[in-house]
PDB file of N, CA and C in Angstrom:
ATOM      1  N   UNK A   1      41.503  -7.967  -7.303  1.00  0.00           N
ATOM      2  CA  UNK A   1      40.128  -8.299  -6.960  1.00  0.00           C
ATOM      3  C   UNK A   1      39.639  -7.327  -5.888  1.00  0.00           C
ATOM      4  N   UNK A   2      38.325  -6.928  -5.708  1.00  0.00           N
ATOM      5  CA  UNK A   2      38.188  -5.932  -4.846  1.00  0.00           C
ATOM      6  C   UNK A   2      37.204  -6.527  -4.112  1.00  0.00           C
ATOM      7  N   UNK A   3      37.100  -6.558  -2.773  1.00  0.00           N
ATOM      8  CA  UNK A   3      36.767  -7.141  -1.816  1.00  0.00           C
ATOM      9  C   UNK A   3      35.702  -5.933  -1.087  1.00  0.00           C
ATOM     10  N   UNK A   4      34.308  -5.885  -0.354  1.00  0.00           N
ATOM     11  CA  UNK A   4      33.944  -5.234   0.163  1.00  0.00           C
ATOM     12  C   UNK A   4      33.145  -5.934   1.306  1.00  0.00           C
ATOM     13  N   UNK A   5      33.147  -5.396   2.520  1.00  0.00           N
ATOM     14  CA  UNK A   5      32.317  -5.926   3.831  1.00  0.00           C
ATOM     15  C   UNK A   5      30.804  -4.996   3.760  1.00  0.00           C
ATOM     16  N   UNK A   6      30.484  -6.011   3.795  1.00  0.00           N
ATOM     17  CA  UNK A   6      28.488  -5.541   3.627  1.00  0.00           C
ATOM     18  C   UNK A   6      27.848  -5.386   5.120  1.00  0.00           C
ATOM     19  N   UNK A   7      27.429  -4.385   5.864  1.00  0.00           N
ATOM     20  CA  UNK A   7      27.010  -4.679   6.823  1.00  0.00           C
ATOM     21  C   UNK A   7      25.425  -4.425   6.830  1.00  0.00           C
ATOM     22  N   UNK A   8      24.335  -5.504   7.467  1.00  0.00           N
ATOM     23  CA  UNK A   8      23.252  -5.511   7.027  1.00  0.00           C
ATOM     24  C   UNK A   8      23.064  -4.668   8.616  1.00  0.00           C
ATOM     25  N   UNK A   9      22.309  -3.751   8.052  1.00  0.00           N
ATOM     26  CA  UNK A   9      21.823  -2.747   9.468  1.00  0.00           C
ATOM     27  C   UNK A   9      20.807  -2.882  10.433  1.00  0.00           C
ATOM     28  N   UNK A  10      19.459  -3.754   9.400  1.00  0.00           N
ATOM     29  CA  UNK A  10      18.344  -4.422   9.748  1.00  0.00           C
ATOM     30  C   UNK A  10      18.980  -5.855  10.887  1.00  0.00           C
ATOM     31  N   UNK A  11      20.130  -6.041  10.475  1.00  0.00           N
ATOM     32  CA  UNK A  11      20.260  -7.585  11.619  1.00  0.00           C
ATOM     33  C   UNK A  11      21.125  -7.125  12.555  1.00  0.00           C
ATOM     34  N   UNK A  12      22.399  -5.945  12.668  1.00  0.00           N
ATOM     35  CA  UNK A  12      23.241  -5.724  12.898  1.00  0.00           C
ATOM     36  C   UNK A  12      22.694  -5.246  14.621  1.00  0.00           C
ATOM     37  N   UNK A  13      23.443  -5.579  15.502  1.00  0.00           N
ATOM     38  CA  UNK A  13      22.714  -5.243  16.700  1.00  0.00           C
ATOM     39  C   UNK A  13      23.819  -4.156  17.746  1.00  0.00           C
ATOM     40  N   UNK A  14      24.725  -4.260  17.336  1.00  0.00           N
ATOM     41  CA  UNK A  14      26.256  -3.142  17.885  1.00  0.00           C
ATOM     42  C   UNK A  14      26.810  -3.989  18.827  1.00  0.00           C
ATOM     43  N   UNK A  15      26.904  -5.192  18.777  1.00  0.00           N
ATOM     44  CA  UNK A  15      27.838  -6.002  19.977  1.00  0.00           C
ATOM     45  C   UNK A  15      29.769  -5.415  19.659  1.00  0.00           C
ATOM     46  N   UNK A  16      29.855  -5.109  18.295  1.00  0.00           N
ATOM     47  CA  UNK A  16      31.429  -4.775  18.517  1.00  0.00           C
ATOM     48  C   UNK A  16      32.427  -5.990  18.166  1.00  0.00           C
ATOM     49  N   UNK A  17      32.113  -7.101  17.948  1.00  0.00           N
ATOM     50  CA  UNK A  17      33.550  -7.704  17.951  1.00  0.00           C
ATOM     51  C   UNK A  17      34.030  -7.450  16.573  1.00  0.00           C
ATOM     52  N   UNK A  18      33.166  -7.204  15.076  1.00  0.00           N
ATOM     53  CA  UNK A  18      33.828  -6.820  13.826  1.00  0.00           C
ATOM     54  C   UNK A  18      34.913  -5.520  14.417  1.00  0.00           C
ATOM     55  N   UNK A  19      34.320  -4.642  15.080  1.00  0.00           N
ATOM     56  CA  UNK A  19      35.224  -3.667  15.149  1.00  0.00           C
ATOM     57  C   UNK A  19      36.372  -3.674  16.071  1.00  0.00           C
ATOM     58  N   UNK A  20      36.404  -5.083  16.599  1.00  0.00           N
ATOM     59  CA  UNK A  20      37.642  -5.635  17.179  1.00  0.00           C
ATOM     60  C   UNK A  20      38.608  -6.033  16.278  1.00  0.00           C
ATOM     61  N   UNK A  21      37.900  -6.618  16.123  1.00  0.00           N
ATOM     62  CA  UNK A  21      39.052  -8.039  14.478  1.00  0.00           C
ATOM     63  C   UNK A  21      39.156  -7.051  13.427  1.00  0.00           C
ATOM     64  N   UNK A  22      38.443  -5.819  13.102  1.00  0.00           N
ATOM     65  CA  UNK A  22      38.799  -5.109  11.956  1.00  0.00           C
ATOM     66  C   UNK A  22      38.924  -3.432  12.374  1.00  0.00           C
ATOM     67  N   UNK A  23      40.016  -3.510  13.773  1.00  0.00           N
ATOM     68  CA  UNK A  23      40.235  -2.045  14.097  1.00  0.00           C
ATOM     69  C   UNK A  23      40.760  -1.259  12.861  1.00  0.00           C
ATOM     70  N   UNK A  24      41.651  -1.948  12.392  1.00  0.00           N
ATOM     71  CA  UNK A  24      42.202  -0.691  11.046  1.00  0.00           C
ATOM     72  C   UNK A  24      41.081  -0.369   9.820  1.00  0.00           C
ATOM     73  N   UNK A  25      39.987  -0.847   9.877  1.00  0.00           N
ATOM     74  CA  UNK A  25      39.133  -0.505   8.966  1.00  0.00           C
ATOM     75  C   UNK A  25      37.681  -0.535   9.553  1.00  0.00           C
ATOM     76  N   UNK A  26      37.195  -0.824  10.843  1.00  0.00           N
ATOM     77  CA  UNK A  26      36.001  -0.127  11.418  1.00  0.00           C
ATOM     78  C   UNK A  26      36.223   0.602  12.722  1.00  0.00           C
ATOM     79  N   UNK A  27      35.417   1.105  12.965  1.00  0.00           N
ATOM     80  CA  UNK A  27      35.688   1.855  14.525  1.00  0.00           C
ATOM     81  C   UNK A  27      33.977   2.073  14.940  1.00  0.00           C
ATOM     82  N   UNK A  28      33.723   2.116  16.077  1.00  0.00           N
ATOM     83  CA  UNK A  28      32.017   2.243  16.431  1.00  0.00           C
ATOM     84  C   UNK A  28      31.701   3.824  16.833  1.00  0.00           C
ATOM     85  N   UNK A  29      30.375   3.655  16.853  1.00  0.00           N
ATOM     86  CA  UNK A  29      29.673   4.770  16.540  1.00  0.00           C
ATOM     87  C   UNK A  29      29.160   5.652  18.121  1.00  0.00           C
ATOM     88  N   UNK A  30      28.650   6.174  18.530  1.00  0.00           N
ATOM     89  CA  UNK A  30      28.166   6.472  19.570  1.00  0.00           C
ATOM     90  C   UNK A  30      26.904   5.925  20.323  1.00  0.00           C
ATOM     91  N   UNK A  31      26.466   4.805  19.246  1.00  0.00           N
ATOM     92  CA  UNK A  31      25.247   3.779  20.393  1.00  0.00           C
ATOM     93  C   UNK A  31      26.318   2.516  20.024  1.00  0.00           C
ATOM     94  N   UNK A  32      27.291   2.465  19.216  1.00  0.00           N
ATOM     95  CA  UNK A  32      28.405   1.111  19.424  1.00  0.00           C
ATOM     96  C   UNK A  32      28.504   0.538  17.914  1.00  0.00           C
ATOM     97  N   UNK A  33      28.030   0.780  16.875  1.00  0.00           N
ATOM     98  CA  UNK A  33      27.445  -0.018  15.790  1.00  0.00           C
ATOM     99  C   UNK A  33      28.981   0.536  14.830  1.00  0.00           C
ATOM    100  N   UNK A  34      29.041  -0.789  14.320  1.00  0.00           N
ATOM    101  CA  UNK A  34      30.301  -0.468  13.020  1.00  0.00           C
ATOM    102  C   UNK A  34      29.849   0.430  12.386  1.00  0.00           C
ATOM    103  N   UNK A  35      31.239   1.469  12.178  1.00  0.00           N
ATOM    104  CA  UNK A  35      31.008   2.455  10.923  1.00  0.00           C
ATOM    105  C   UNK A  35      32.758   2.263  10.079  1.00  0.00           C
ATOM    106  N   UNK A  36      32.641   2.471   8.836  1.00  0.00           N
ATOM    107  CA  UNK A  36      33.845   2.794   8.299  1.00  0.00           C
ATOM    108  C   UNK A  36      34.738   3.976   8.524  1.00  0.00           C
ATOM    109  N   UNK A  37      36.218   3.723   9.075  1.00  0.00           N
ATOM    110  CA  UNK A  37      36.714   4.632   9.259  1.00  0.00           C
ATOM    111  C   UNK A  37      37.222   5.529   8.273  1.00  0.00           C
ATOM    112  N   UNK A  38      37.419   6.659   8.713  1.00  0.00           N
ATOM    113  CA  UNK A  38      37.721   7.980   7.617  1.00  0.00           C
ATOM    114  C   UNK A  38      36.362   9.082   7.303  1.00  0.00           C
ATOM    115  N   UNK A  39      36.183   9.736   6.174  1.00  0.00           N
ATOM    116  CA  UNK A  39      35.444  10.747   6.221  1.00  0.00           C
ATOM    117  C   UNK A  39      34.247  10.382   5.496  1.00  0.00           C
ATOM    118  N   UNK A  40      33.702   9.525   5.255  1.00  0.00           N
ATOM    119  CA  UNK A  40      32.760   9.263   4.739  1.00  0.00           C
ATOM    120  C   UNK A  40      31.993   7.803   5.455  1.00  0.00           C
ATOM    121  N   UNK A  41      32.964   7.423   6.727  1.00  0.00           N
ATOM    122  CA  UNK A  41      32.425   6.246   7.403  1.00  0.00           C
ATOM    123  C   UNK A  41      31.275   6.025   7.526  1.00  0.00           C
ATOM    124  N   UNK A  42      30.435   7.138   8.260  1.00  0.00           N
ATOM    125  CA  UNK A  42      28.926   7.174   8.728  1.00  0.00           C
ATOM    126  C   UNK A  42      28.148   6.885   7.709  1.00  0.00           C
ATOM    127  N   UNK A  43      28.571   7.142   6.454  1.00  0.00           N
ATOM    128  CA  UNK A  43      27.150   6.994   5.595  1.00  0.00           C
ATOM    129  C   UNK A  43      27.400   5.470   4.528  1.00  0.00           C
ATOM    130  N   UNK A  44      28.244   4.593   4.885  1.00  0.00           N
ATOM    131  CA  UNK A  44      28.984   3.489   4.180  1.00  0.00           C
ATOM    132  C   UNK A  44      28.126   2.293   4.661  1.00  0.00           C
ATOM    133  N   UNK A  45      27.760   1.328   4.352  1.00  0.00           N
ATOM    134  CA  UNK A  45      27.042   0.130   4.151  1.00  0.00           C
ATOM    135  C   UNK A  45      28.468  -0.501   3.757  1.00  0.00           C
ATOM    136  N   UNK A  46      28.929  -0.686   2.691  1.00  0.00           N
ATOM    137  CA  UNK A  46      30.047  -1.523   1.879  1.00  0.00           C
ATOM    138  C   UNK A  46      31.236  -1.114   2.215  1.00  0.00           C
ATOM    139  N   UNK A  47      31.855  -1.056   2.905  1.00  0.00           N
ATOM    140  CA  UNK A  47      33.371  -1.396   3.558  1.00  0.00           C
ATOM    141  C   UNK A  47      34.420  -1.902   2.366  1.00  0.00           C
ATOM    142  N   UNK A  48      34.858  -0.891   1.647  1.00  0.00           N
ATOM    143  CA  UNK A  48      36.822  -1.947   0.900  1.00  0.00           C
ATOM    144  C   UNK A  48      37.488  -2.505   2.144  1.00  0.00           C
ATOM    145  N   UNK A  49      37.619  -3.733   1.760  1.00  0.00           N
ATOM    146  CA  UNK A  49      38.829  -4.298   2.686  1.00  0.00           C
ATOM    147  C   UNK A  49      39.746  -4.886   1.599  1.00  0.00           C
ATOM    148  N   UNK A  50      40.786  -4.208   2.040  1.00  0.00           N
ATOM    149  CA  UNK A  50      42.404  -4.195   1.515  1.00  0.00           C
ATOM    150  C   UNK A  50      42.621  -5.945   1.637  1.00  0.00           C
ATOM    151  N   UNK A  51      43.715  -6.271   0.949  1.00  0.00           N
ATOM    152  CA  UNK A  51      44.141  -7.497   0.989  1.00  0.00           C
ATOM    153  C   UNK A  51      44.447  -8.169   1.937  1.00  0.00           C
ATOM    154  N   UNK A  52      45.399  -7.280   2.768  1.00  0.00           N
ATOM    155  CA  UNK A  52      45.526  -7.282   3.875  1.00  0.00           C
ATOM    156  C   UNK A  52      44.629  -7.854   5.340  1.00  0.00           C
ATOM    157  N   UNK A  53      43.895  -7.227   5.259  1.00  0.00           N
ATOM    158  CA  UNK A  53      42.602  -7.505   5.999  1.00  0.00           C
ATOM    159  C   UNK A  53      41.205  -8.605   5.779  1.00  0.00           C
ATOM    160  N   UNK A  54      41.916  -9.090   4.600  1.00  0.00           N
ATOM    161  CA  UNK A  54      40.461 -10.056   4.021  1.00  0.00           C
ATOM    162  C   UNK A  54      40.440 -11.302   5.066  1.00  0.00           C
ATOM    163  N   UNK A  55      41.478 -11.625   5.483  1.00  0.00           N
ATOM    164  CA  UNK A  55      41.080 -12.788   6.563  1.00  0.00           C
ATOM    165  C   UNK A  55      40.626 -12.221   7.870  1.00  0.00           C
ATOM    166  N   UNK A  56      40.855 -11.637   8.763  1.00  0.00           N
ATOM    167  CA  UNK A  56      40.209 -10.872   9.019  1.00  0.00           C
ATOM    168  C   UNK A  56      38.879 -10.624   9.410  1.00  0.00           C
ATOM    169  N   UNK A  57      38.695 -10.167   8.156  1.00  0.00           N
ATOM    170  CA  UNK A  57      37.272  -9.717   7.568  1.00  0.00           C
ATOM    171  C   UNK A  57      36.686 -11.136   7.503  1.00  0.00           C
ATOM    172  N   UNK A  58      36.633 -12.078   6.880  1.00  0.00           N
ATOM    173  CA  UNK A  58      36.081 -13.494   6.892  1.00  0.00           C
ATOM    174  C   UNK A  58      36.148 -14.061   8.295  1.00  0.00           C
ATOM    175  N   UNK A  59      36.570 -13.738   8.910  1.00  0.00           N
ATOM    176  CA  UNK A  59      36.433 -14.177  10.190  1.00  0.00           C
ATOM    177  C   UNK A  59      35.419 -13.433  11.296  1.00  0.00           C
ATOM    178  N   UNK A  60      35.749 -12.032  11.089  1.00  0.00           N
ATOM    179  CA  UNK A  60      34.394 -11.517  11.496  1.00  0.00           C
ATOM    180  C   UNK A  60      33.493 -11.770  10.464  1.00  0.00           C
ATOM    181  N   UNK A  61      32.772 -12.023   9.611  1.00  0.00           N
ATOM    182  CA  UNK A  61      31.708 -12.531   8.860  1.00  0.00           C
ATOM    183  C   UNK A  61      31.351 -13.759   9.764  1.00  0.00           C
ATOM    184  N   UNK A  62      32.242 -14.442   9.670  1.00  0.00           N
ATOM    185  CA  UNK A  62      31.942 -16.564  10.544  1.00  0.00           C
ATOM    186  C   UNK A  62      31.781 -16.270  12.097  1.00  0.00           C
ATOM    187  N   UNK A  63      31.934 -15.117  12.321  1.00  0.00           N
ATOM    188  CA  UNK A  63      31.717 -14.854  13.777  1.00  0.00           C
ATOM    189  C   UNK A  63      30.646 -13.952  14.280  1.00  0.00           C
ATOM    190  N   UNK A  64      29.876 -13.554  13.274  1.00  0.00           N
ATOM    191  CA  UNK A  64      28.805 -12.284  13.357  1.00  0.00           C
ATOM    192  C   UNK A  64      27.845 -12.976  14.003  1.00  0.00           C
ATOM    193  N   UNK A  65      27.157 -12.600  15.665  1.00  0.00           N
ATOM    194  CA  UNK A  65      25.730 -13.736  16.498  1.00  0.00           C
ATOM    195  C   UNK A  65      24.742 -12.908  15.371  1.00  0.00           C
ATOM    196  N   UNK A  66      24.765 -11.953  14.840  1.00  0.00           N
ATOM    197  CA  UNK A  66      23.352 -12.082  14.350  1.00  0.00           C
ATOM    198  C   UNK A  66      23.466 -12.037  12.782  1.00  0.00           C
ATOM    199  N   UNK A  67      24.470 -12.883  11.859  1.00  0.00           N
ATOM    200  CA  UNK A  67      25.078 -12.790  10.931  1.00  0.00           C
ATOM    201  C   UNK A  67      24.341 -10.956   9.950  1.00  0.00           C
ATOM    202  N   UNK A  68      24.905 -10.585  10.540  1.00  0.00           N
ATOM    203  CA  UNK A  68      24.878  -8.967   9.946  1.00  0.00           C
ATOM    204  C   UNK A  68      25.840  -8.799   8.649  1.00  0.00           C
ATOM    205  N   UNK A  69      26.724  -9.393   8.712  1.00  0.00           N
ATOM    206  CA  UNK A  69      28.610  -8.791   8.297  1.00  0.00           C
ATOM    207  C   UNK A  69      27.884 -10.032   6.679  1.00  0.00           C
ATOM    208  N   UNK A  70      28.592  -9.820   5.421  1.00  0.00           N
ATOM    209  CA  UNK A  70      29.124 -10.555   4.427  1.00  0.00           C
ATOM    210  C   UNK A  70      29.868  -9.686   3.670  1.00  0.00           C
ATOM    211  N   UNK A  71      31.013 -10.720   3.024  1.00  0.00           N
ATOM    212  CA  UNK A  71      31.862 -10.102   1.981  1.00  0.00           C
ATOM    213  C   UNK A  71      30.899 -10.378   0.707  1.00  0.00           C
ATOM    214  N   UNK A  72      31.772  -9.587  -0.353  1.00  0.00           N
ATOM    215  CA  UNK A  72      31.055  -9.443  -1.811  1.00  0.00           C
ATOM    216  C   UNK A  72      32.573  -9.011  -2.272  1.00  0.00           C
ATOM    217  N   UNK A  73      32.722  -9.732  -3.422  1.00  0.00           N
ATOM    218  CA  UNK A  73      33.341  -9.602  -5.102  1.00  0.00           C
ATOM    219  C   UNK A  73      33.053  -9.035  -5.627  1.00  0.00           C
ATOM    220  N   UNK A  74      33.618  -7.891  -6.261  1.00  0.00           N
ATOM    221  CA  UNK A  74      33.066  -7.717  -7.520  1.00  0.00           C
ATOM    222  C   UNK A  74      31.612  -7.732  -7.551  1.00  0.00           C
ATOM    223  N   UNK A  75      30.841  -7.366  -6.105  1.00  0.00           N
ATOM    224  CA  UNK A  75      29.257  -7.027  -6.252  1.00  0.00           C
ATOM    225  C   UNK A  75      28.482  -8.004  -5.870  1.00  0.00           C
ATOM    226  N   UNK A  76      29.353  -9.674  -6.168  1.00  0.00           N
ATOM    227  CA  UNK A  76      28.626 -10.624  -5.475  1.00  0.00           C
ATOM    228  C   UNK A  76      28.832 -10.855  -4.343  1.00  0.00           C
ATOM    229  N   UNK A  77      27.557 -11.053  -4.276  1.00  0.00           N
ATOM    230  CA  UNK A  77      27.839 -11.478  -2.535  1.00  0.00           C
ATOM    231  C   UNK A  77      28.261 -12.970  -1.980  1.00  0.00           C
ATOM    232  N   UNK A  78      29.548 -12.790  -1.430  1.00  0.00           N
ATOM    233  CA  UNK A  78      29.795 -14.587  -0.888  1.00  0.00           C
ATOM    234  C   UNK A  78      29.230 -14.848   0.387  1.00  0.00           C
ATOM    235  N   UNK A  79      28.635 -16.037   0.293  1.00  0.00           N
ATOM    236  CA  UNK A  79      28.027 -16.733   1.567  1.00  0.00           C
ATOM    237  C   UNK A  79      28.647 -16.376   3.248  1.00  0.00           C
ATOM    238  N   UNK A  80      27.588 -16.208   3.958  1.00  0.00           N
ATOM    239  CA  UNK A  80      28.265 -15.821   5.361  1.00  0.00           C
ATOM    240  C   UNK A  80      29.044 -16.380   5.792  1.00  0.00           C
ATOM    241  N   UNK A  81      28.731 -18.175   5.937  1.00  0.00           N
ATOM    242  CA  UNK A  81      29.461 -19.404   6.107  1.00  0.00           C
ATOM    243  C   UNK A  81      30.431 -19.425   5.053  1.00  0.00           C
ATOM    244  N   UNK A  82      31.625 -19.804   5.095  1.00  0.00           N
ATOM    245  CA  UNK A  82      32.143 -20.413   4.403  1.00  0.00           C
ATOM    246  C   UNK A  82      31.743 -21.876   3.770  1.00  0.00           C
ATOM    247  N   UNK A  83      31.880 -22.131   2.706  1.00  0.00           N
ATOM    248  CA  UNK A  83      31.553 -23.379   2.437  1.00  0.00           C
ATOM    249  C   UNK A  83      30.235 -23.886   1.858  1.00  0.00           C
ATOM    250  N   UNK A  84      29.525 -22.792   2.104  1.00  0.00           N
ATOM    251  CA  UNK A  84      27.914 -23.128   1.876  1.00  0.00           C
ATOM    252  C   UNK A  84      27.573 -22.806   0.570  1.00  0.00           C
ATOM    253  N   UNK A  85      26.892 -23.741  -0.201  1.00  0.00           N
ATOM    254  CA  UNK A  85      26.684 -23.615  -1.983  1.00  0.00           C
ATOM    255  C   UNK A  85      24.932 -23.671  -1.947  1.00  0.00           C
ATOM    256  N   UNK A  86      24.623 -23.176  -3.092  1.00  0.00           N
ATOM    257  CA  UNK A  86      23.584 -23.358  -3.193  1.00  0.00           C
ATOM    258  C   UNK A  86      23.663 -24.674  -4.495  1.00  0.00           C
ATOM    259  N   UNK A  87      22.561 -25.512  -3.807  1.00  0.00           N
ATOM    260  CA  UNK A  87      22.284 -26.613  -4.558  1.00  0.00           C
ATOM    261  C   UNK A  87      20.923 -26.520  -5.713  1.00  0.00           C
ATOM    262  N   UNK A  88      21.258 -26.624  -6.787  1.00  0.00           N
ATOM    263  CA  UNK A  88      20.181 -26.515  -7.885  1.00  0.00           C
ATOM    264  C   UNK A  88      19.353 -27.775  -8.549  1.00  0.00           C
TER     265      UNK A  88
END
């Protein structure tokens, strides 16, 4: 299953704690703001996070103050909260 961290840029404000909880896969930028590490970091929105790292990663999502951060499946996007459904 392939897992990706979405970071919304419009809400995202550079406080840093994703790039605490997800040092092996973000690192900050020079005004502070998550970027993906490696050679193509700067220009990445969608983050792979390895298996490894998916809890993690869900935890910075449930911890984002200006919910910036969501994971996505396979393209969908899962809820910031855990737990939260949409009712039809």
């Amino acid at each position: 299953m392939s897992t990706t961290l979405h970071i919304d840029w419009t809400r995202c404000d550079g406080r840093g704690l994703c790039t605490e909880l997800l040092s092996g896969v973000l690192d900050r930028d020079d005004w502070g703001y998550p970027v993906a590490r490696g050679k193509l970091g700067r220009e990445r929105t969608d983050v792979p996070i390895r298996d490894g790292d998916r809890e993690a990663a869900q935890e910075a999502v449930s911890l984002c103050p200006v919910l910036a951060l969501s994971l996505q499946e396979r393209g969908v996007r899962m809820a910031a909260v855990e737990g939260t459904r949409r009712r039809g």
